[in-house]
PDB file of N, CA and C in Angstrom:
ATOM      1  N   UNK A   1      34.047  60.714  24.134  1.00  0.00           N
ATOM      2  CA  UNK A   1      32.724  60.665  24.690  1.00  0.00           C
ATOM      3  C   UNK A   1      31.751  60.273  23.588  1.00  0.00           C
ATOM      4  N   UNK A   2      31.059  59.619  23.999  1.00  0.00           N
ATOM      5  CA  UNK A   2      29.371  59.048  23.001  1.00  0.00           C
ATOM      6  C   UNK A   2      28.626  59.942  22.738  1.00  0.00           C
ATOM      7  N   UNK A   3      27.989  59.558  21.409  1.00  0.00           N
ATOM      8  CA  UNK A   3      27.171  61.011  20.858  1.00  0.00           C
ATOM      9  C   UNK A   3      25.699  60.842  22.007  1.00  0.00           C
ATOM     10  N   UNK A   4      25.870  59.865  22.671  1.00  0.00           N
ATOM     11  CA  UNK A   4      24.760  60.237  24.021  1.00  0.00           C
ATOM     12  C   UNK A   4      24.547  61.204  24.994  1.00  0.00           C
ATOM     13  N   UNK A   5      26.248  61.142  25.272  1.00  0.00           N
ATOM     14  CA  UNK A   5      26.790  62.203  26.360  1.00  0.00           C
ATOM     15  C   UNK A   5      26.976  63.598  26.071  1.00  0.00           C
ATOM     16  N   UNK A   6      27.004  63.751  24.934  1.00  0.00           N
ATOM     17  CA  UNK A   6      27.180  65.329  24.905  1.00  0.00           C
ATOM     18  C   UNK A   6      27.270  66.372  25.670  1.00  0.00           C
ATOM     19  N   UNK A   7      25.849  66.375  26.383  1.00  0.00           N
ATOM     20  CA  UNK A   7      25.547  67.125  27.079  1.00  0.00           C
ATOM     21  C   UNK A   7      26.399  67.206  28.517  1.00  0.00           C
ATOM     22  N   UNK A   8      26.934  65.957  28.551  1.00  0.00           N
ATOM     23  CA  UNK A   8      27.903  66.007  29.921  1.00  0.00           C
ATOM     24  C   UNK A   8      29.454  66.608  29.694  1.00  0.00           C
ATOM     25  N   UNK A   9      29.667  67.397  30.532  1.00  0.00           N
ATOM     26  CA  UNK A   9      30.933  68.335  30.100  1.00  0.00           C
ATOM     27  C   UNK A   9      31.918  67.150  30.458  1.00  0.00           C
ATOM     28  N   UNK A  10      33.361  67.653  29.810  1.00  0.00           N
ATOM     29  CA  UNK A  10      34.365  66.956  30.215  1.00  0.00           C
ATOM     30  C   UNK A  10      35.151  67.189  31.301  1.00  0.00           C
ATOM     31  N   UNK A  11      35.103  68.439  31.324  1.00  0.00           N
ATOM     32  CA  UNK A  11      35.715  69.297  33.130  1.00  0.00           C
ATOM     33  C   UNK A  11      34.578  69.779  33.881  1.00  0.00           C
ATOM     34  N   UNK A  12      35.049  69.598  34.940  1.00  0.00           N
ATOM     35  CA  UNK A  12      34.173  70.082  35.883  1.00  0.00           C
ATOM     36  C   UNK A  12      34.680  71.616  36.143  1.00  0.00           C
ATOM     37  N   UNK A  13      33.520  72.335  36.031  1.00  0.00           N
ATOM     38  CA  UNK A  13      33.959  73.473  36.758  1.00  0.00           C
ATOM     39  C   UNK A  13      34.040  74.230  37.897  1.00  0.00           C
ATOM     40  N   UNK A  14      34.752  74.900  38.198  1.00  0.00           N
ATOM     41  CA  UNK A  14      35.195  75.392  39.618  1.00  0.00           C
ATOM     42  C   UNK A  14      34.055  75.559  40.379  1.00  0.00           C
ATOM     43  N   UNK A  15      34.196  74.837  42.051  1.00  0.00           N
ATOM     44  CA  UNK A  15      33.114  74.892  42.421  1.00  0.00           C
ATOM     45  C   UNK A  15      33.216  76.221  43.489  1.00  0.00           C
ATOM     46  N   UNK A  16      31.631  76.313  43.772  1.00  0.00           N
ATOM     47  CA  UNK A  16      31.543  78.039  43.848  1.00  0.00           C
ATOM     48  C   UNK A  16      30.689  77.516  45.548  1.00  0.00           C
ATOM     49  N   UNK A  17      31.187  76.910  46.377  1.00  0.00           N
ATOM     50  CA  UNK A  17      30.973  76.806  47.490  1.00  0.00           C
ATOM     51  C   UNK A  17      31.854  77.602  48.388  1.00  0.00           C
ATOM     52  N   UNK A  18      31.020  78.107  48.861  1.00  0.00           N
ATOM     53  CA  UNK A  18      31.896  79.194  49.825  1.00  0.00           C
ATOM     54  C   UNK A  18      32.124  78.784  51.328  1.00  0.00           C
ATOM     55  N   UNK A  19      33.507  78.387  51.647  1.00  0.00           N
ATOM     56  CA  UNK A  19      33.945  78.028  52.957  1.00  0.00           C
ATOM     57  C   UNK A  19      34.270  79.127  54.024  1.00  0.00           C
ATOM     58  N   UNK A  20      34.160  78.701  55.201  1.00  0.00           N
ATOM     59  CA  UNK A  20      34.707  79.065  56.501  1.00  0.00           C
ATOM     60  C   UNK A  20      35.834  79.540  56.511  1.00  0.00           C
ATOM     61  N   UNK A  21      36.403  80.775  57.674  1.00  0.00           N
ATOM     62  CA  UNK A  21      37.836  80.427  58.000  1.00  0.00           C
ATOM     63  C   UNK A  21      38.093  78.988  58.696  1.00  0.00           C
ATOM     64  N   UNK A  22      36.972  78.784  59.937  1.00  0.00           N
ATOM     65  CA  UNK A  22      37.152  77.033  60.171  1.00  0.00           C
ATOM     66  C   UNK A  22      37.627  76.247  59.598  1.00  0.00           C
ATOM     67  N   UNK A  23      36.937  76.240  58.378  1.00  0.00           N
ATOM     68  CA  UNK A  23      37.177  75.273  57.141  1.00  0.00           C
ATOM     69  C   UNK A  23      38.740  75.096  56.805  1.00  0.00           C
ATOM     70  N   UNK A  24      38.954  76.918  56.751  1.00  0.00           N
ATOM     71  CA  UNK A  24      40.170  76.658  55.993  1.00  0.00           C
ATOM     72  C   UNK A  24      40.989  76.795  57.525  1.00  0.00           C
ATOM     73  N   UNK A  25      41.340  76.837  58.792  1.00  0.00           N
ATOM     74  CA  UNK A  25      41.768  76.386  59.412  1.00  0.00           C
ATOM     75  C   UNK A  25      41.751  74.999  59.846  1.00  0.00           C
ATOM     76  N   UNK A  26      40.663  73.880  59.574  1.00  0.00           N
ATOM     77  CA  UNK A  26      40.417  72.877  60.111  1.00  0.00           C
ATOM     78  C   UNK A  26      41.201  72.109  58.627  1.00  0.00           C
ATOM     79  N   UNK A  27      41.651  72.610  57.467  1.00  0.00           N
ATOM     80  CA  UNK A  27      42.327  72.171  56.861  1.00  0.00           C
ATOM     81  C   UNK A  27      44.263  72.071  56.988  1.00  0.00           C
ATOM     82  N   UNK A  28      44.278  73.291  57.653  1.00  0.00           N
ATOM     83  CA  UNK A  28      45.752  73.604  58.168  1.00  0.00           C
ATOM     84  C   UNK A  28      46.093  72.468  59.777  1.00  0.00           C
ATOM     85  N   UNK A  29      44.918  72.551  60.109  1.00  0.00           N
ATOM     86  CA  UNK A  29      45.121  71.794  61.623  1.00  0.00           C
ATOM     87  C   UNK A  29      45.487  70.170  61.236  1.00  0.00           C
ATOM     88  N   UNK A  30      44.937  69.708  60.320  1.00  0.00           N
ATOM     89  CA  UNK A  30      44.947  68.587  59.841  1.00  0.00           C
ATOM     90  C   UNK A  30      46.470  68.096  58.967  1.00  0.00           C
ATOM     91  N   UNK A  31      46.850  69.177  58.315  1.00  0.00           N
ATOM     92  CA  UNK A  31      47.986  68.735  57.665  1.00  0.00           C
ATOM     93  C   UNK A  31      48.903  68.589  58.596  1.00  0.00           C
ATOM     94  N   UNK A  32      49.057  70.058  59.777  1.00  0.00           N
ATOM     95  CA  UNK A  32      50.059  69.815  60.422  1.00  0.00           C
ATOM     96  C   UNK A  32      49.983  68.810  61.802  1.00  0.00           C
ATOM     97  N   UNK A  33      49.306  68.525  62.002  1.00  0.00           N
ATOM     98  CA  UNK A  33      49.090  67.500  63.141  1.00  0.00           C
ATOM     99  C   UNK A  33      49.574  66.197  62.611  1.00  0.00           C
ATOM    100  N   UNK A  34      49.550  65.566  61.026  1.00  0.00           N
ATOM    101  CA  UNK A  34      50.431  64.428  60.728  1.00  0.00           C
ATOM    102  C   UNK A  34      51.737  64.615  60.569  1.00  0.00           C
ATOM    103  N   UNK A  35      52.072  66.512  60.437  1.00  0.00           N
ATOM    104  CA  UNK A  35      53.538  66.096  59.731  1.00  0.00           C
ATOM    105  C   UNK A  35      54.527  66.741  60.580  1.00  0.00           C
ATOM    106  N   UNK A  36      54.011  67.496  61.604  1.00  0.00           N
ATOM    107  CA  UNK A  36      54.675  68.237  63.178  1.00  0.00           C
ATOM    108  C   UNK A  36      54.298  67.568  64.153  1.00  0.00           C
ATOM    109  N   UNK A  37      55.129  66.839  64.706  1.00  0.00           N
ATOM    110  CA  UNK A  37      54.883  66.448  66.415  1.00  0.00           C
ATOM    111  C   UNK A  37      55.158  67.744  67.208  1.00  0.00           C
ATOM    112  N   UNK A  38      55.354  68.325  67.245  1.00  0.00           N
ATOM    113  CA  UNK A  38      55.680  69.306  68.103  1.00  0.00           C
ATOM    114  C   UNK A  38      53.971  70.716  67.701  1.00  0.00           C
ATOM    115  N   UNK A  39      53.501  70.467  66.444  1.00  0.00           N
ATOM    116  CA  UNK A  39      52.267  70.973  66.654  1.00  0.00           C
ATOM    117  C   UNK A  39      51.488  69.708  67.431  1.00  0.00           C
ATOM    118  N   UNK A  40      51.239  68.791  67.343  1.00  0.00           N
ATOM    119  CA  UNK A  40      50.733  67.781  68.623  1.00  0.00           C
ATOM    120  C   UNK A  40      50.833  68.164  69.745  1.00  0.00           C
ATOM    121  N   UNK A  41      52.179  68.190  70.130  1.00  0.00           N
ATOM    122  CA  UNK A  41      52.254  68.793  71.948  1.00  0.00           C
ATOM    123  C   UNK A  41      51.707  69.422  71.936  1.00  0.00           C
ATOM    124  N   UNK A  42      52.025  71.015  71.391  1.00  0.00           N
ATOM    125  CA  UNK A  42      50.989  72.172  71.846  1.00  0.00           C
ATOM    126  C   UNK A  42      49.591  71.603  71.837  1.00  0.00           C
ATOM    127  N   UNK A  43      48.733  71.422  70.234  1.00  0.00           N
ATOM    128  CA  UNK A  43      47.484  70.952  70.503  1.00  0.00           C
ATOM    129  C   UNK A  43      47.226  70.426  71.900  1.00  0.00           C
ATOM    130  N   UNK A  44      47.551  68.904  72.276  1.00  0.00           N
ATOM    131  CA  UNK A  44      47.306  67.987  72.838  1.00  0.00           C
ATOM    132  C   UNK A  44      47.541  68.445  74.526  1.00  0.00           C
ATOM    133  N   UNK A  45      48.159  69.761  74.851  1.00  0.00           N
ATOM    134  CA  UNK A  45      48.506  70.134  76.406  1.00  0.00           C
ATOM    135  C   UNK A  45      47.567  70.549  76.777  1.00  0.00           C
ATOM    136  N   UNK A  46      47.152  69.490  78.207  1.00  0.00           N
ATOM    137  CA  UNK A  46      45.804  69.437  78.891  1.00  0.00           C
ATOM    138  C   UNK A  46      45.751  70.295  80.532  1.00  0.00           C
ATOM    139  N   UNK A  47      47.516  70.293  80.702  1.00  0.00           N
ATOM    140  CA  UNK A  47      47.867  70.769  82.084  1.00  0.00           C
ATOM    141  C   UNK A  47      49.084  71.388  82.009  1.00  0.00           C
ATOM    142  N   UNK A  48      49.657  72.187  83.188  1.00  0.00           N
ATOM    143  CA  UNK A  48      50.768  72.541  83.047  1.00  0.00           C
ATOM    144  C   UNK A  48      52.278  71.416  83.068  1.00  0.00           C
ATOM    145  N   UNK A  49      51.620  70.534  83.146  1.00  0.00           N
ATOM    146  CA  UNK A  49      52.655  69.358  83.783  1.00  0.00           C
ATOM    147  C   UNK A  49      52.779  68.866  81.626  1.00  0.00           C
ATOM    148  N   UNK A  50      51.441  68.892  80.930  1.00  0.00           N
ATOM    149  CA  UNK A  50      51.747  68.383  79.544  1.00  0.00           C
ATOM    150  C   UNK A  50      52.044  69.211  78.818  1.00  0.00           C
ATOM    151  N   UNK A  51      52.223  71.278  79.122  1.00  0.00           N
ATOM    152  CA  UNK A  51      52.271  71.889  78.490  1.00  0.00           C
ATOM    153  C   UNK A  51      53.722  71.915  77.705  1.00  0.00           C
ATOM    154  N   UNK A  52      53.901  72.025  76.470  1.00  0.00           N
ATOM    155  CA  UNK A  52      55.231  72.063  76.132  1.00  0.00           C
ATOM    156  C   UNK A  52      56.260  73.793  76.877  1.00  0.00           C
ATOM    157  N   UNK A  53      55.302  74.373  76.500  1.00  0.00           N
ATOM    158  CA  UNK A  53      55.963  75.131  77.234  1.00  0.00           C
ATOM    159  C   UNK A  53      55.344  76.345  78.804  1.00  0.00           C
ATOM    160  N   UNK A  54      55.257  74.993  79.576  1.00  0.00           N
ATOM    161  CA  UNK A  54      54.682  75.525  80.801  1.00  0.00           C
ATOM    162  C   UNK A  54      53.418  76.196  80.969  1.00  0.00           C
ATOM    163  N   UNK A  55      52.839  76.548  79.846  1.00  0.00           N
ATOM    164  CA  UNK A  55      51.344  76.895  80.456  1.00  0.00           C
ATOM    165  C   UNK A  55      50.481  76.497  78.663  1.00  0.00           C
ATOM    166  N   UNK A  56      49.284  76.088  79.311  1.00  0.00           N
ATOM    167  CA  UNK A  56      48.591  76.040  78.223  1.00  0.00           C
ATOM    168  C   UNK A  56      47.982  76.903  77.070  1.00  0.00           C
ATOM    169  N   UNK A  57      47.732  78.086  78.118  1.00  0.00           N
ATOM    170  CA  UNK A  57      47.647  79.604  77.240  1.00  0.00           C
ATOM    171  C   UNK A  57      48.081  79.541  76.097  1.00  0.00           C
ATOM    172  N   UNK A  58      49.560  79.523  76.614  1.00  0.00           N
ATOM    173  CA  UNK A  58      51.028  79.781  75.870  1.00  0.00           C
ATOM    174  C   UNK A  58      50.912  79.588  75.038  1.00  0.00           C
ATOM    175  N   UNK A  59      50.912  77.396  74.703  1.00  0.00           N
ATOM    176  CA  UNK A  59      50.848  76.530  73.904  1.00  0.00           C
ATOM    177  C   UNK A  59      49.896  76.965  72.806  1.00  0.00           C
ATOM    178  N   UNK A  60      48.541  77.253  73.637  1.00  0.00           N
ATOM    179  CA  UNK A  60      47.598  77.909  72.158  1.00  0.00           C
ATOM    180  C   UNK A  60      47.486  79.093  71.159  1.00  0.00           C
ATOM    181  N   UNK A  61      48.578  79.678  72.169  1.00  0.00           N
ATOM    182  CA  UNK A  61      49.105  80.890  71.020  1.00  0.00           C
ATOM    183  C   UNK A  61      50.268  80.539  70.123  1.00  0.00           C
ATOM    184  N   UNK A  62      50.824  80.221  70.490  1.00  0.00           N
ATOM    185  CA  UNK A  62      52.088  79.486  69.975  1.00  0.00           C
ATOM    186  C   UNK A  62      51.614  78.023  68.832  1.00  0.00           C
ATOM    187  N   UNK A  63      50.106  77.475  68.994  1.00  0.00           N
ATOM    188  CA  UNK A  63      49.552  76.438  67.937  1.00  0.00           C
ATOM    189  C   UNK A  63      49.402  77.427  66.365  1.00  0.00           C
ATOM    190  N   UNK A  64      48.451  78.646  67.174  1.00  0.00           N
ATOM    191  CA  UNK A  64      48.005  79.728  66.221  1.00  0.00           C
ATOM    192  C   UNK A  64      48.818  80.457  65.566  1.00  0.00           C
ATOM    193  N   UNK A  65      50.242  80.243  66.167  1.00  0.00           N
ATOM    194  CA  UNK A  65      51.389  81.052  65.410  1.00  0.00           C
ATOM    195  C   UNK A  65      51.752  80.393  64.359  1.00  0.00           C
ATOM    196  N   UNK A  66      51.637  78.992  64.524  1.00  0.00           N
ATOM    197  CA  UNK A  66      52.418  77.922  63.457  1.00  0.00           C
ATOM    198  C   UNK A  66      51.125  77.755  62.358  1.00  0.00           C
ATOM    199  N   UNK A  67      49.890  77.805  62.587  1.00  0.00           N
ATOM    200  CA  UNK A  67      48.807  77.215  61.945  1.00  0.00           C
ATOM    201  C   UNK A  67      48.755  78.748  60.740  1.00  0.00           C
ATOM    202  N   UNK A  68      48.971  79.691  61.419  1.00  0.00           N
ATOM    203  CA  UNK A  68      48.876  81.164  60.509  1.00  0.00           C
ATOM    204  C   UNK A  68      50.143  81.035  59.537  1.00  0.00           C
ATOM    205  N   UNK A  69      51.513  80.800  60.212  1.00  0.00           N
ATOM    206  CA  UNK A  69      52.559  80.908  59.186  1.00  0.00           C
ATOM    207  C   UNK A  69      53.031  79.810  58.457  1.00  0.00           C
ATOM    208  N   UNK A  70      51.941  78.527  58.556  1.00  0.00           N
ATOM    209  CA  UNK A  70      51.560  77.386  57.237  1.00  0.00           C
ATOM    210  C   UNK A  70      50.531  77.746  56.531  1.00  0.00           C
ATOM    211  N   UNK A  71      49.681  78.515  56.713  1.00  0.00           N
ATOM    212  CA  UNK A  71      48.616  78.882  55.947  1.00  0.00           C
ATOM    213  C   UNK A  71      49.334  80.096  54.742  1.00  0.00           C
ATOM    214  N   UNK A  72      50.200  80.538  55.276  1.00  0.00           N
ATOM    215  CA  UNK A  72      50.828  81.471  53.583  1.00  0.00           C
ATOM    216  C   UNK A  72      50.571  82.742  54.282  1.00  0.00           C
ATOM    217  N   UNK A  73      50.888  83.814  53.756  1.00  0.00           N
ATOM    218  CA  UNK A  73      50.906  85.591  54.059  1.00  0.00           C
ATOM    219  C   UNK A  73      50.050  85.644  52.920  1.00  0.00           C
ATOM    220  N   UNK A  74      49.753  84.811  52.163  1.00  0.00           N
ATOM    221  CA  UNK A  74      48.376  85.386  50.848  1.00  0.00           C
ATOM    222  C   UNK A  74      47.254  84.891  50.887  1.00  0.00           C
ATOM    223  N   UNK A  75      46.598  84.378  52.340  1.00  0.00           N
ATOM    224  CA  UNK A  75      45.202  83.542  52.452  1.00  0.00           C
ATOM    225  C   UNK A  75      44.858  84.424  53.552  1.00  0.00           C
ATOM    226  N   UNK A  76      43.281  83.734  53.853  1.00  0.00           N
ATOM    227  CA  UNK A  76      42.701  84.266  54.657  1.00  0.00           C
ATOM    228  C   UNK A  76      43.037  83.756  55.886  1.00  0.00           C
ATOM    229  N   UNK A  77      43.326  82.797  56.434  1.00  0.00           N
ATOM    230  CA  UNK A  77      44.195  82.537  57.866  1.00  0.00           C
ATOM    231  C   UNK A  77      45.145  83.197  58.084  1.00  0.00           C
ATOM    232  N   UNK A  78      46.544  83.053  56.808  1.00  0.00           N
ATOM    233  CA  UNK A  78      47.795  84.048  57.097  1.00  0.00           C
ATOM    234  C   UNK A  78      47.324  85.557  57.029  1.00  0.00           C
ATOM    235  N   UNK A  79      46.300  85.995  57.049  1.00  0.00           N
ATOM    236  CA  UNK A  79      46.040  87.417  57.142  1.00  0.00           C
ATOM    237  C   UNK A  79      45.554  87.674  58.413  1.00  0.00           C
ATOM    238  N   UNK A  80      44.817  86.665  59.214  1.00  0.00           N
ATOM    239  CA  UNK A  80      43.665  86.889  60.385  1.00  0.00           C
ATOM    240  C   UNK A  80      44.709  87.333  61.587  1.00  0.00           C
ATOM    241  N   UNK A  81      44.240  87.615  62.448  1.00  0.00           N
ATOM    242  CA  UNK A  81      45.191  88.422  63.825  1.00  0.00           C
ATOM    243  C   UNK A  81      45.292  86.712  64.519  1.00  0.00           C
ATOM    244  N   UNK A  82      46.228  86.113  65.516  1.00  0.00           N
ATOM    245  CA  UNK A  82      46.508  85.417  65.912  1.00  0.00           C
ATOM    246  C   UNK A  82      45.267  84.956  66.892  1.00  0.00           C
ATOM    247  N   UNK A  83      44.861  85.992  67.504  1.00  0.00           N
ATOM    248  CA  UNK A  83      43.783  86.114  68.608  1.00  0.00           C
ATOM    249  C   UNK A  83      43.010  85.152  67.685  1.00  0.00           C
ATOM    250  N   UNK A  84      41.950  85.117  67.191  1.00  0.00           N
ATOM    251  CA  UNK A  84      41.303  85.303  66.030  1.00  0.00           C
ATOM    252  C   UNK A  84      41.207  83.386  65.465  1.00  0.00           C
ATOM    253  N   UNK A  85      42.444  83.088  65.021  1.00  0.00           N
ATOM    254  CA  UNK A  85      43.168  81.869  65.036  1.00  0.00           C
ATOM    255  C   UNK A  85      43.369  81.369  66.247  1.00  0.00           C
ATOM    256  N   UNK A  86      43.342  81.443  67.437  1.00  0.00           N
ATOM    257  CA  UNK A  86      43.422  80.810  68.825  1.00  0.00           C
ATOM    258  C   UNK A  86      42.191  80.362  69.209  1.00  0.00           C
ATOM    259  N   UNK A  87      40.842  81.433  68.962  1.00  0.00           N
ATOM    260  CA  UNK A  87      39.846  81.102  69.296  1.00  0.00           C
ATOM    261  C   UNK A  87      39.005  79.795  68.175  1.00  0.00           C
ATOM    262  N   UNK A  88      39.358  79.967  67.140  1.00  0.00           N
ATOM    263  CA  UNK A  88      38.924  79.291  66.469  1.00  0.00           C
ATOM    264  C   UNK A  88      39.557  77.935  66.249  1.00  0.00           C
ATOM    265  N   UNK A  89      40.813  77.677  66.579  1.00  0.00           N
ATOM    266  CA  UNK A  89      41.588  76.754  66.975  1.00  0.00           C
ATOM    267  C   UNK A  89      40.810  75.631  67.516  1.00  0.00           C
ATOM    268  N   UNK A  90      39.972  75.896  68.752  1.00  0.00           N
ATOM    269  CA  UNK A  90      38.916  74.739  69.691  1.00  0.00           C
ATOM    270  C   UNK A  90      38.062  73.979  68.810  1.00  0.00           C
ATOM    271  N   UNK A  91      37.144  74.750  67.984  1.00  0.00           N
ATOM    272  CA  UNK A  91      36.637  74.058  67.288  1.00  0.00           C
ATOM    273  C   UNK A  91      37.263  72.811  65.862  1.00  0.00           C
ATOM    274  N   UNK A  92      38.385  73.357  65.589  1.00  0.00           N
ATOM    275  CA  UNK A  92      39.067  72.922  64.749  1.00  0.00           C
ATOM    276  C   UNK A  92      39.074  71.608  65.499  1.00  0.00           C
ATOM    277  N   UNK A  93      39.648  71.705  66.341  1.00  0.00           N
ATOM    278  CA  UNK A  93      40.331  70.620  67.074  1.00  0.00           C
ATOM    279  C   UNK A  93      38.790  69.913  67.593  1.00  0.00           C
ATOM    280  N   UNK A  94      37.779  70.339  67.618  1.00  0.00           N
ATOM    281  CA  UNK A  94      37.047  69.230  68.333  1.00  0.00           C
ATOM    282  C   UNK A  94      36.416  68.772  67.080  1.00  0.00           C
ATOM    283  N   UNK A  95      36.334  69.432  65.593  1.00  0.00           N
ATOM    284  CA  UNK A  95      35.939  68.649  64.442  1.00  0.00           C
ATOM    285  C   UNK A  95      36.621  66.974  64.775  1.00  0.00           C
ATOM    286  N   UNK A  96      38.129  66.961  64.617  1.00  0.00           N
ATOM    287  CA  UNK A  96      38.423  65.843  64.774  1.00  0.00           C
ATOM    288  C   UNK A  96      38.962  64.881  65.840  1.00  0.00           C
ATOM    289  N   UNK A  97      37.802  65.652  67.230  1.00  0.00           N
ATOM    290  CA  UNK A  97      37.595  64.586  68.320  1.00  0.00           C
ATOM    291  C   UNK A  97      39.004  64.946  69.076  1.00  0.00           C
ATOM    292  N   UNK A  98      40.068  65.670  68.802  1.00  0.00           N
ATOM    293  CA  UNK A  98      41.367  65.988  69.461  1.00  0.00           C
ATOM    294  C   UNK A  98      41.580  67.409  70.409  1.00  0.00           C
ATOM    295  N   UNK A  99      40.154  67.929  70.829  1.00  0.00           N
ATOM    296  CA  UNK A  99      40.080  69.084  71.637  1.00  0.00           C
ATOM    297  C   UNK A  99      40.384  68.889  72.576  1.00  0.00           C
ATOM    298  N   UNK A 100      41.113  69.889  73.486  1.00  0.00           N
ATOM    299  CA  UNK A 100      41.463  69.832  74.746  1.00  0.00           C
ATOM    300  C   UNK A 100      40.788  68.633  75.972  1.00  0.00           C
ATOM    301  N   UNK A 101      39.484  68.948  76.181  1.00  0.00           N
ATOM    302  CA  UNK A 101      38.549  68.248  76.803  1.00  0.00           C
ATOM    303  C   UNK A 101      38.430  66.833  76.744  1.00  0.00           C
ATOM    304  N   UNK A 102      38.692  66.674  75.489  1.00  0.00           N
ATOM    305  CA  UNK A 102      38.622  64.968  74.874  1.00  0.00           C
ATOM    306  C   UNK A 102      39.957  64.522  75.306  1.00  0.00           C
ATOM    307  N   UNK A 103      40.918  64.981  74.907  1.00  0.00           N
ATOM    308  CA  UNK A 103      42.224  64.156  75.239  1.00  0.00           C
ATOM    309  C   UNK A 103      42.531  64.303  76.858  1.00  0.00           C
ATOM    310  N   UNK A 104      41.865  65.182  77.161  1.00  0.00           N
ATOM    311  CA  UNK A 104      41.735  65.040  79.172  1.00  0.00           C
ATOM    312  C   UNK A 104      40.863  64.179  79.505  1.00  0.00           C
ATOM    313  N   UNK A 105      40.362  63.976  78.786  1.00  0.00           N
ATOM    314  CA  UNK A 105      39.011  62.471  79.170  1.00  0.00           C
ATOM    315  C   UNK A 105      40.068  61.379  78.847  1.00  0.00           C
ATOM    316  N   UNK A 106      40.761  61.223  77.713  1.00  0.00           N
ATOM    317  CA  UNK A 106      41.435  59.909  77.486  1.00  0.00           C
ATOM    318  C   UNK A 106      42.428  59.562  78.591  1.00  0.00           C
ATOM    319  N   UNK A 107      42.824  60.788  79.273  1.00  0.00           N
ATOM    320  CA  UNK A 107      44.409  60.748  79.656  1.00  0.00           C
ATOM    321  C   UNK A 107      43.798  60.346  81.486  1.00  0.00           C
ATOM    322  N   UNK A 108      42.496  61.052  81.557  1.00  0.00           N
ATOM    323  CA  UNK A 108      41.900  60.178  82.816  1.00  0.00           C
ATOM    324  C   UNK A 108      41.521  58.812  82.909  1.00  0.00           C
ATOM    325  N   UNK A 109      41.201  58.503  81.759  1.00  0.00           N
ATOM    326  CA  UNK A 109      40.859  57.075  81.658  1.00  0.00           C
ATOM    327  C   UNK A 109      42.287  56.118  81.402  1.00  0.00           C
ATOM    328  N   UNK A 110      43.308  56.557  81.143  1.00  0.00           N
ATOM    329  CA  UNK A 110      44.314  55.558  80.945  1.00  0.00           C
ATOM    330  C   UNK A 110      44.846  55.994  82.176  1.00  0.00           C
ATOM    331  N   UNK A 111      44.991  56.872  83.121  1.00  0.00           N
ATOM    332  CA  UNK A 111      45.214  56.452  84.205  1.00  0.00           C
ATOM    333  C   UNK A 111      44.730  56.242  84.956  1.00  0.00           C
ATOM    334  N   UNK A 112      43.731  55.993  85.154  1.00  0.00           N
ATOM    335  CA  UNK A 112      42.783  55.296  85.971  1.00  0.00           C
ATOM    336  C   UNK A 112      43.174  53.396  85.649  1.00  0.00           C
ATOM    337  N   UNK A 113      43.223  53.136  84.181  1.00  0.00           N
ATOM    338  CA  UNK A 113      43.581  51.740  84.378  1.00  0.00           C
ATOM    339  C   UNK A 113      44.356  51.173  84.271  1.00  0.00           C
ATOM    340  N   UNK A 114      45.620  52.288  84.247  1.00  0.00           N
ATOM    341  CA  UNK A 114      47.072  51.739  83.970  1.00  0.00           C
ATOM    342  C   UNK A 114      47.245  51.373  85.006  1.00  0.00           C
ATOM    343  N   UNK A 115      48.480  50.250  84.930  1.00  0.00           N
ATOM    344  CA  UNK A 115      49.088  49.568  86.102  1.00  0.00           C
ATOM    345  C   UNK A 115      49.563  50.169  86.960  1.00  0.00           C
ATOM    346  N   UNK A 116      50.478  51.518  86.279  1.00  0.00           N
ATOM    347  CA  UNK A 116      51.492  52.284  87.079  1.00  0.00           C
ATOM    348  C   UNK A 116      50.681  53.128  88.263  1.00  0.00           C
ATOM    349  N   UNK A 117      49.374  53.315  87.892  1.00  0.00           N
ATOM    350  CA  UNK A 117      48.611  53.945  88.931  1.00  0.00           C
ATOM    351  C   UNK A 117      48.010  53.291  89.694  1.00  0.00           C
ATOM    352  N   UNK A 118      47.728  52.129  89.853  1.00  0.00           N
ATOM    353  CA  UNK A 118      47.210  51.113  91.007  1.00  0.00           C
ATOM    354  C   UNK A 118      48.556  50.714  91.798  1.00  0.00           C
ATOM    355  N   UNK A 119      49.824  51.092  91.860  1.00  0.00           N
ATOM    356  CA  UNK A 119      51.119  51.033  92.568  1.00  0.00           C
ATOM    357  C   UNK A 119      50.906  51.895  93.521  1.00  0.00           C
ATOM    358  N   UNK A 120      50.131  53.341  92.847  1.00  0.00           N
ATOM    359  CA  UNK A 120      50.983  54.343  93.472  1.00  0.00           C
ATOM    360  C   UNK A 120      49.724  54.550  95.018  1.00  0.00           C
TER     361      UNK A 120
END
């Protein structure tokens, strides 16, 4: 570094912003949604007909089961009660536009202009 810079440190130090459980769930929702298809289904079940396993309830307890036991037994998600993680789950999911509601809007609109439904 230049005897200009001095004053500018070379590390940055730890930053002291204090996050959400959101946060740190909307970080877990994100990893596993690229690297589990099967966290997709659950997320993504709009009806009982898309639920992976027959009801949607289900599916969102069963998202919150997987999202808690990727988050670790030593964080603040792997500590929270499942309940807790289910509810907060919605928002997660509508940060990145993939909430229940939204992908029932998409799934009306592609059948509305798919071919297979102007047959039937």
């Amino acid at each position: 570094m230049s005897e200009l810079n001095q004053w500018v440190p070379s590390e940055l130090p730890t930053s002291h912003k204090k996050t959400s459980m959101l946060d740190d769930v909307c970080d877990i929702f994100a990893e596993q949604w690229e690297a589990d298809a099967n966290f997709c289904g659950l997320a993504s079940s709009t009806d009982m007909e898309d639920a992976v396993e027959g009801s949607v309830t289900i599916d969102k307890i069963l998202l919150a089961q997987l999202v808690k036991k990727a988050a670790g037994e030593h964080s603040r998600v792997g500590n929270a009660k499942v309940g807790d993680i289910a509810r907060i789950m919605h928002h997660a999911a509508k940060r990145y536009g993939v909430d229940r509601k939204a992908i029932a809007a998409r799934k009306a609109e592609y059948l509305a202009i798919s071919p297979q439904s102007a047959a039937v």
